[in-house]
C-alpha atoms as a PDB file:
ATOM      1  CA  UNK A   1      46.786 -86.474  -8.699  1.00  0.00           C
ATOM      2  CA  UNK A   2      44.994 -88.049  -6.072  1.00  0.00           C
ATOM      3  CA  UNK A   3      45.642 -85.382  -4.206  1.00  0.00           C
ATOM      4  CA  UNK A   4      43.584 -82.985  -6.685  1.00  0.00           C
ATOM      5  CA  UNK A   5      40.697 -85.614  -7.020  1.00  0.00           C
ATOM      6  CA  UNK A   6      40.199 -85.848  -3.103  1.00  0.00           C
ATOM      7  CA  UNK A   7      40.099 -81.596  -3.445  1.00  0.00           C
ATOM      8  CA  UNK A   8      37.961 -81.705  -5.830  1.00  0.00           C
ATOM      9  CA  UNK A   9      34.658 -83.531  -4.189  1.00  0.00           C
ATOM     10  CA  UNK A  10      35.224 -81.401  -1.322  1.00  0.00           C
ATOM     11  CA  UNK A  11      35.005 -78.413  -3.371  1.00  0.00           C
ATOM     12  CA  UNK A  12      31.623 -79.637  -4.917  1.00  0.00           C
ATOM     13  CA  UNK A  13      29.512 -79.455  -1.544  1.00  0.00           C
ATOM     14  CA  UNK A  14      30.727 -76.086  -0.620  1.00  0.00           C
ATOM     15  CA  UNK A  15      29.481 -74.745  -4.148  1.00  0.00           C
ATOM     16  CA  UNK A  16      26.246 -76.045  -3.478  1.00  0.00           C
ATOM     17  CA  UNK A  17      25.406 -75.012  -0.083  1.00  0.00           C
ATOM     18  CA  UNK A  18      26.411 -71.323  -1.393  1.00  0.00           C
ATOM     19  CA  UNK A  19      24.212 -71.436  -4.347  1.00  0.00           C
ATOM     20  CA  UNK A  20      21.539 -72.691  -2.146  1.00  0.00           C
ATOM     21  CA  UNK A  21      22.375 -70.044   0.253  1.00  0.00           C
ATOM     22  CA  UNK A  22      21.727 -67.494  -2.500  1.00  0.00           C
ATOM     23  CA  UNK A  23      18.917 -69.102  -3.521  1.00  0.00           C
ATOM     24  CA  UNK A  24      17.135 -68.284   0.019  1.00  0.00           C
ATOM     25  CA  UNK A  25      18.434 -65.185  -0.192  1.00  0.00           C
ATOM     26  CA  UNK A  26      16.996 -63.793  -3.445  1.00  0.00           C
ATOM     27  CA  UNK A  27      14.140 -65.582  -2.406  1.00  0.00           C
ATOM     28  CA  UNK A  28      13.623 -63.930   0.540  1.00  0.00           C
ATOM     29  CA  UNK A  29      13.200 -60.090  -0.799  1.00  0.00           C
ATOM     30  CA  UNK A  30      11.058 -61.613  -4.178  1.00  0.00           C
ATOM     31  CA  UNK A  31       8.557 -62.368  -0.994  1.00  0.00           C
ATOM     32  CA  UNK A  32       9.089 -59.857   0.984  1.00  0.00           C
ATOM     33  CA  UNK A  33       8.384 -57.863  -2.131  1.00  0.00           C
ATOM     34  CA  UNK A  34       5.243 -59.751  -2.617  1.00  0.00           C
ATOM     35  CA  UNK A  35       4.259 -59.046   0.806  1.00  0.00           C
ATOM     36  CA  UNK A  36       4.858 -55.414   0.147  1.00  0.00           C
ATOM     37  CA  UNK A  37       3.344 -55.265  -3.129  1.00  0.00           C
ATOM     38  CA  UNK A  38       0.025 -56.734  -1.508  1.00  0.00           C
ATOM     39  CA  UNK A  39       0.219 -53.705   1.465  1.00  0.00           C
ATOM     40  CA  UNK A  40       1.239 -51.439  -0.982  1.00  0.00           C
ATOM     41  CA  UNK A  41      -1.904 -52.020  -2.962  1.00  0.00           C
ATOM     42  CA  UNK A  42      -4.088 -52.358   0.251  1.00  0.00           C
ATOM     43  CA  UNK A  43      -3.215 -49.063   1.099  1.00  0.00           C
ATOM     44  CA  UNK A  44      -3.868 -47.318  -2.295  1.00  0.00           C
ATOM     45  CA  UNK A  45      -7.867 -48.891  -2.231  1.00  0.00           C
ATOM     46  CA  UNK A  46      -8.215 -47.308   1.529  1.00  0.00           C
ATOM     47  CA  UNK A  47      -6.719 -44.038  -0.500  1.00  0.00           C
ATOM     48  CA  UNK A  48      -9.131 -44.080  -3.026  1.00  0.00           C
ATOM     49  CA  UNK A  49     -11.688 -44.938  -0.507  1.00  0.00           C
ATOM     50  CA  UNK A  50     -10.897 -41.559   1.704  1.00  0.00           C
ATOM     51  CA  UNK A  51     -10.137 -39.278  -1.376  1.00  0.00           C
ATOM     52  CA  UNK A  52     -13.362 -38.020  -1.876  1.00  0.00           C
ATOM     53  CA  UNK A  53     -13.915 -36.918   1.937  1.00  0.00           C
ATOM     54  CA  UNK A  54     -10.599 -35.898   1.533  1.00  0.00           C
ATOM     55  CA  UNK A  55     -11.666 -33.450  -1.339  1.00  0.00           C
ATOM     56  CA  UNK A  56     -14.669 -32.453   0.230  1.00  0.00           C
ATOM     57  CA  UNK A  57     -12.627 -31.094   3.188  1.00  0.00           C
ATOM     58  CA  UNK A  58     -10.325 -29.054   1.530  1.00  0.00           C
ATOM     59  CA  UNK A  59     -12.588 -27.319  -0.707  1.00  0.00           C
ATOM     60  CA  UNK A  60     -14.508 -26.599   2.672  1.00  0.00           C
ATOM     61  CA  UNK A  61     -11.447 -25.172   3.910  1.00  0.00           C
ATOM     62  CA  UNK A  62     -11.065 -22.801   0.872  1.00  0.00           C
ATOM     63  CA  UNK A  63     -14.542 -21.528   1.034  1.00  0.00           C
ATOM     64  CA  UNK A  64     -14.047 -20.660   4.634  1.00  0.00           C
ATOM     65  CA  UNK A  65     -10.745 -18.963   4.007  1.00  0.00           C
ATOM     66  CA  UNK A  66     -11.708 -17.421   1.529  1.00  0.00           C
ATOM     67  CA  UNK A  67     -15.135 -16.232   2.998  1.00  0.00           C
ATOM     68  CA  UNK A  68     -12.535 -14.778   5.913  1.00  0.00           C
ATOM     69  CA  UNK A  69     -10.441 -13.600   3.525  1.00  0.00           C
ATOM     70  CA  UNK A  70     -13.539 -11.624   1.724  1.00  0.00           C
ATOM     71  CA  UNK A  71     -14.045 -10.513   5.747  1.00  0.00           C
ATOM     72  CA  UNK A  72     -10.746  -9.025   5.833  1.00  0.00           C
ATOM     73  CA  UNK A  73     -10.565  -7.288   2.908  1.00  0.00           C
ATOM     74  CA  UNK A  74     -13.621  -5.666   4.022  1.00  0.00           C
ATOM     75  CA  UNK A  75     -12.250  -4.892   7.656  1.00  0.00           C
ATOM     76  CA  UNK A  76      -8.972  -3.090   6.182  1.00  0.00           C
ATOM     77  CA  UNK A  77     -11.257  -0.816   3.471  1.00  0.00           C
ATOM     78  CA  UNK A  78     -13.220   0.517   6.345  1.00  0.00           C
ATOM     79  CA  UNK A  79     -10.866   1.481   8.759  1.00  0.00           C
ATOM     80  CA  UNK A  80      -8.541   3.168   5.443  1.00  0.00           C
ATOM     81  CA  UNK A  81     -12.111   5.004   4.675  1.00  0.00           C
ATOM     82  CA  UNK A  82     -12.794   5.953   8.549  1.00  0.00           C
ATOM     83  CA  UNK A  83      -9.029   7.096   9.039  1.00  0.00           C
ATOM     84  CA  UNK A  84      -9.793   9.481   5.740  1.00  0.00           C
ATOM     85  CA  UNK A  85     -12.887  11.073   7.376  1.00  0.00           C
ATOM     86  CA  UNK A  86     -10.847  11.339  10.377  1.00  0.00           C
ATOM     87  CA  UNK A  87      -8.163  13.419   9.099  1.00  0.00           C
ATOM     88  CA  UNK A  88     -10.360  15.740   6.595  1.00  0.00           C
ATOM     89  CA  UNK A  89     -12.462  16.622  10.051  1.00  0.00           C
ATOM     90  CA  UNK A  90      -9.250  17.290  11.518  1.00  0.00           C
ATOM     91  CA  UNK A  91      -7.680  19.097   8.890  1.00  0.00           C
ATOM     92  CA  UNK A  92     -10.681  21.282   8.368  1.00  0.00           C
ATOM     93  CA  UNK A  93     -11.193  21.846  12.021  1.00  0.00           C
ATOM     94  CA  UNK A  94      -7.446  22.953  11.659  1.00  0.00           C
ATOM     95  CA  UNK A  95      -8.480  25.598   8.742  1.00  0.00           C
ATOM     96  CA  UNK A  96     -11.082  27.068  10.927  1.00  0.00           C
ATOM     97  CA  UNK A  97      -8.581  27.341  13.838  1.00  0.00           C
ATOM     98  CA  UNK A  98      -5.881  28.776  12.103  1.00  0.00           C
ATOM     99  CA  UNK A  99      -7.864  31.120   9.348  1.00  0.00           C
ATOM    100  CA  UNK A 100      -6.015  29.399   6.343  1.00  0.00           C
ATOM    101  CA  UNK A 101      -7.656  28.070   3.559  1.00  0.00           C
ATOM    102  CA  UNK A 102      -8.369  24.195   3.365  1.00  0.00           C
ATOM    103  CA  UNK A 103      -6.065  23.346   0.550  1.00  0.00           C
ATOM    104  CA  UNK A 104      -3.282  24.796   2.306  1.00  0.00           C
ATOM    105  CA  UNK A 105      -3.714  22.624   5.519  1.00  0.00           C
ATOM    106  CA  UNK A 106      -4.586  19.670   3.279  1.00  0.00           C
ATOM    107  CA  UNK A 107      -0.522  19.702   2.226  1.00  0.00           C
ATOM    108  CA  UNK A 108       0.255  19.738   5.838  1.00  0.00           C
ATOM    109  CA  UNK A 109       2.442  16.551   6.764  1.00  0.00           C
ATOM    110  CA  UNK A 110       1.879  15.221  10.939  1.00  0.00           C
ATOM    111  CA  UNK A 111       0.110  12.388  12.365  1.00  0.00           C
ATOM    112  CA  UNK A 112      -1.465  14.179  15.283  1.00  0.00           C
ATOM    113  CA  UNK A 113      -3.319  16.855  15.740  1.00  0.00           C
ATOM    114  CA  UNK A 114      -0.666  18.812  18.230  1.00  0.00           C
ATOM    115  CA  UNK A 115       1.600  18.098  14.928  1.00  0.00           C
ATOM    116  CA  UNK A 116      -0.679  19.852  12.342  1.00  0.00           C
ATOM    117  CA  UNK A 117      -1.530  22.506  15.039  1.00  0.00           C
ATOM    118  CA  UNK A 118       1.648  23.564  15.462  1.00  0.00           C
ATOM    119  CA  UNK A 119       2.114  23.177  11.176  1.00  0.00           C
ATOM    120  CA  UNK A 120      -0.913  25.298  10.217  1.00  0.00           C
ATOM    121  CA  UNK A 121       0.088  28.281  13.528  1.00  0.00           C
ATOM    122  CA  UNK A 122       3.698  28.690  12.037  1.00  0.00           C
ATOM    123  CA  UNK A 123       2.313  29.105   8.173  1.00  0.00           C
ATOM    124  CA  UNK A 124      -0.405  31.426   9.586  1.00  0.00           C
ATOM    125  CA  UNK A 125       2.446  33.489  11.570  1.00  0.00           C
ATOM    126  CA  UNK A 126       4.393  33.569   8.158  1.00  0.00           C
ATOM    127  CA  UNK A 127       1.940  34.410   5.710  1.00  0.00           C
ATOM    128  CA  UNK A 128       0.047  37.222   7.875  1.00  0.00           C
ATOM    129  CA  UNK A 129       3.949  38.923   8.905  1.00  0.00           C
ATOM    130  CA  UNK A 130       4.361  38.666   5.445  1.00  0.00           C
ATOM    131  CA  UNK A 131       5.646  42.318   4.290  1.00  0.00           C
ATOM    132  CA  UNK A 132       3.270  43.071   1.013  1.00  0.00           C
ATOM    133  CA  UNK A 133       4.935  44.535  -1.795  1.00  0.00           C
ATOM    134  CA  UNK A 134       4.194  48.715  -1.754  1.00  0.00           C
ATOM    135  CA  UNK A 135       1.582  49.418  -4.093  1.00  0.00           C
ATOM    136  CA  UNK A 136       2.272  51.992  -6.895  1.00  0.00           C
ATOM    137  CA  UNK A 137       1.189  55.081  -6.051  1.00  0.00           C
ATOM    138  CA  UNK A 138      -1.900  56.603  -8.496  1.00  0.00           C
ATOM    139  CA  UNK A 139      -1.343  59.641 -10.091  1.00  0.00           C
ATOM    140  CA  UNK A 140      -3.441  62.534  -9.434  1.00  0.00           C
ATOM    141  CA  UNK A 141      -4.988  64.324 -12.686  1.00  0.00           C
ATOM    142  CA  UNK A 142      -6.543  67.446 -12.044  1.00  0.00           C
ATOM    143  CA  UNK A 143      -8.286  69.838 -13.865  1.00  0.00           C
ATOM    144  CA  UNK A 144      -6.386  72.465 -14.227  1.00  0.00           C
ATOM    145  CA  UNK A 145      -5.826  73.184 -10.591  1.00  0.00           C
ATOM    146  CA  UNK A 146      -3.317  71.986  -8.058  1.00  0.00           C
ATOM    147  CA  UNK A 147      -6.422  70.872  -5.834  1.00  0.00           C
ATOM    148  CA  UNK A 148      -8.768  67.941  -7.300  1.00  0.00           C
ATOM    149  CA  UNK A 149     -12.242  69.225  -6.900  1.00  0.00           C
ATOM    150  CA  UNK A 150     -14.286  67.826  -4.636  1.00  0.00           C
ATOM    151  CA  UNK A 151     -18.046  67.029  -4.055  1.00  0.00           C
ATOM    152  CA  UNK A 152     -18.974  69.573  -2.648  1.00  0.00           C
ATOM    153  CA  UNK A 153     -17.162  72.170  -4.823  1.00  0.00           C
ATOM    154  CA  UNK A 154     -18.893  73.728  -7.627  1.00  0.00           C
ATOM    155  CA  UNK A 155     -16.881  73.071 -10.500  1.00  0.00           C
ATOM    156  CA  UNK A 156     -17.076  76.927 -12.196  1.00  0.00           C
ATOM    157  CA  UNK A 157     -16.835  76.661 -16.302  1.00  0.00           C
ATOM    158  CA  UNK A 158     -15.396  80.463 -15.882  1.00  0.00           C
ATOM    159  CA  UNK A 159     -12.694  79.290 -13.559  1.00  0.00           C
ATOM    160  CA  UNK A 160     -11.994  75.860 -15.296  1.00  0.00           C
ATOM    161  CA  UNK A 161     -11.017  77.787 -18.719  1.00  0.00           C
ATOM    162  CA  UNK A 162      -8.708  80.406 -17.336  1.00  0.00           C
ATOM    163  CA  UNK A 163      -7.177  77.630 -15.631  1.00  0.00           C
ATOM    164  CA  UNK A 164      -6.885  75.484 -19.005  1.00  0.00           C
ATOM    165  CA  UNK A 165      -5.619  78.989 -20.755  1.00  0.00           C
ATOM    166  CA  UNK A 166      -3.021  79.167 -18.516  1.00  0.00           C
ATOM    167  CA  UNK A 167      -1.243  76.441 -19.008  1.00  0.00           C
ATOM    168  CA  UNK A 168      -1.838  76.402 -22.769  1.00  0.00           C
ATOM    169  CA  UNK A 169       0.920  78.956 -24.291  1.00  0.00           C
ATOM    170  CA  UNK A 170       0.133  79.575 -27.561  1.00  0.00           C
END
């Protein structure tokens, strides 16, 4: 037993140095903690010190986007409007080229003018060659005579009923 009791003292000092040792260690982060507590908290006043310039910069930034923005806008309904004109001049100085009506041009697809050229000559070609359908012919009515009368006939009452008396058999 002496044996254990000479163990046992020796035992003691090594349980103490390693409690001590943990004391320094937790110790250690608590005031490093402290330490970063205190910058944390620095840091948030100099944040709350710069927020409102902060602010005020950003909503400057807005405005000015947004006044470019408003600039833009403005920029891409122009040039659709002034692209518009363009093509109805050039689609009605196609019209006046070609002889077709407006409307019919206006459903011409191209991009250029050689394109809707070409587009409006080959519809003209195909609507002038265009055979029209024969007319029905008018029948002639005359007055009793194989000949119509003319102007410058004098229609003859005399004539006129022996014409109308021959071709009534009663």
């Amino acid at each position: 037993m002496s044996d254990e009791t000479q163990n046992e003292p020796e035992q003691a000092p090594e349980v103490e140095e390693t409690t001590a040792s943990r004391d320094a260690e937790t110790e250690a982060p608590v005031a490093e903690a402290k330490d970063g507590n205190a910058e944390l908290e620095r840091l948030r006043a100099q944040l709350a010190e710069y927020a409102p310039i902060v602010q005020a910069h950003q909503e400057a930034e807005e405005a000015r986007k947004t006044g470019e923005q408003k600039l833009r806008d403005a920029l891409e309904t122009t040039q659709r409007e002034r692209d518009e004109a363009r093509r109805g001049l050039l689609l009605r100085e196609i019209a006046e080229e070609t002889g077709l009506p407006a409307d019919v041009v206006a459903l011409i697809q191209g991009a250029t003018r050689d394109e809707l050229l070409s587009a409006a000559s080959v519809i003209a070609e195909r609507t002038n060659s265009t055979p029209v359908a024969p007319k029905r012919p008018t029948p002639t009515v005359g007055a009793g005579t194989d000949a119509p009368p003319t102007e410058s006939d004098d229609i003859d009452p005399v004539k006129l009923a022996r014409a109308i008396a021959k071709r009534a058999r009663f």
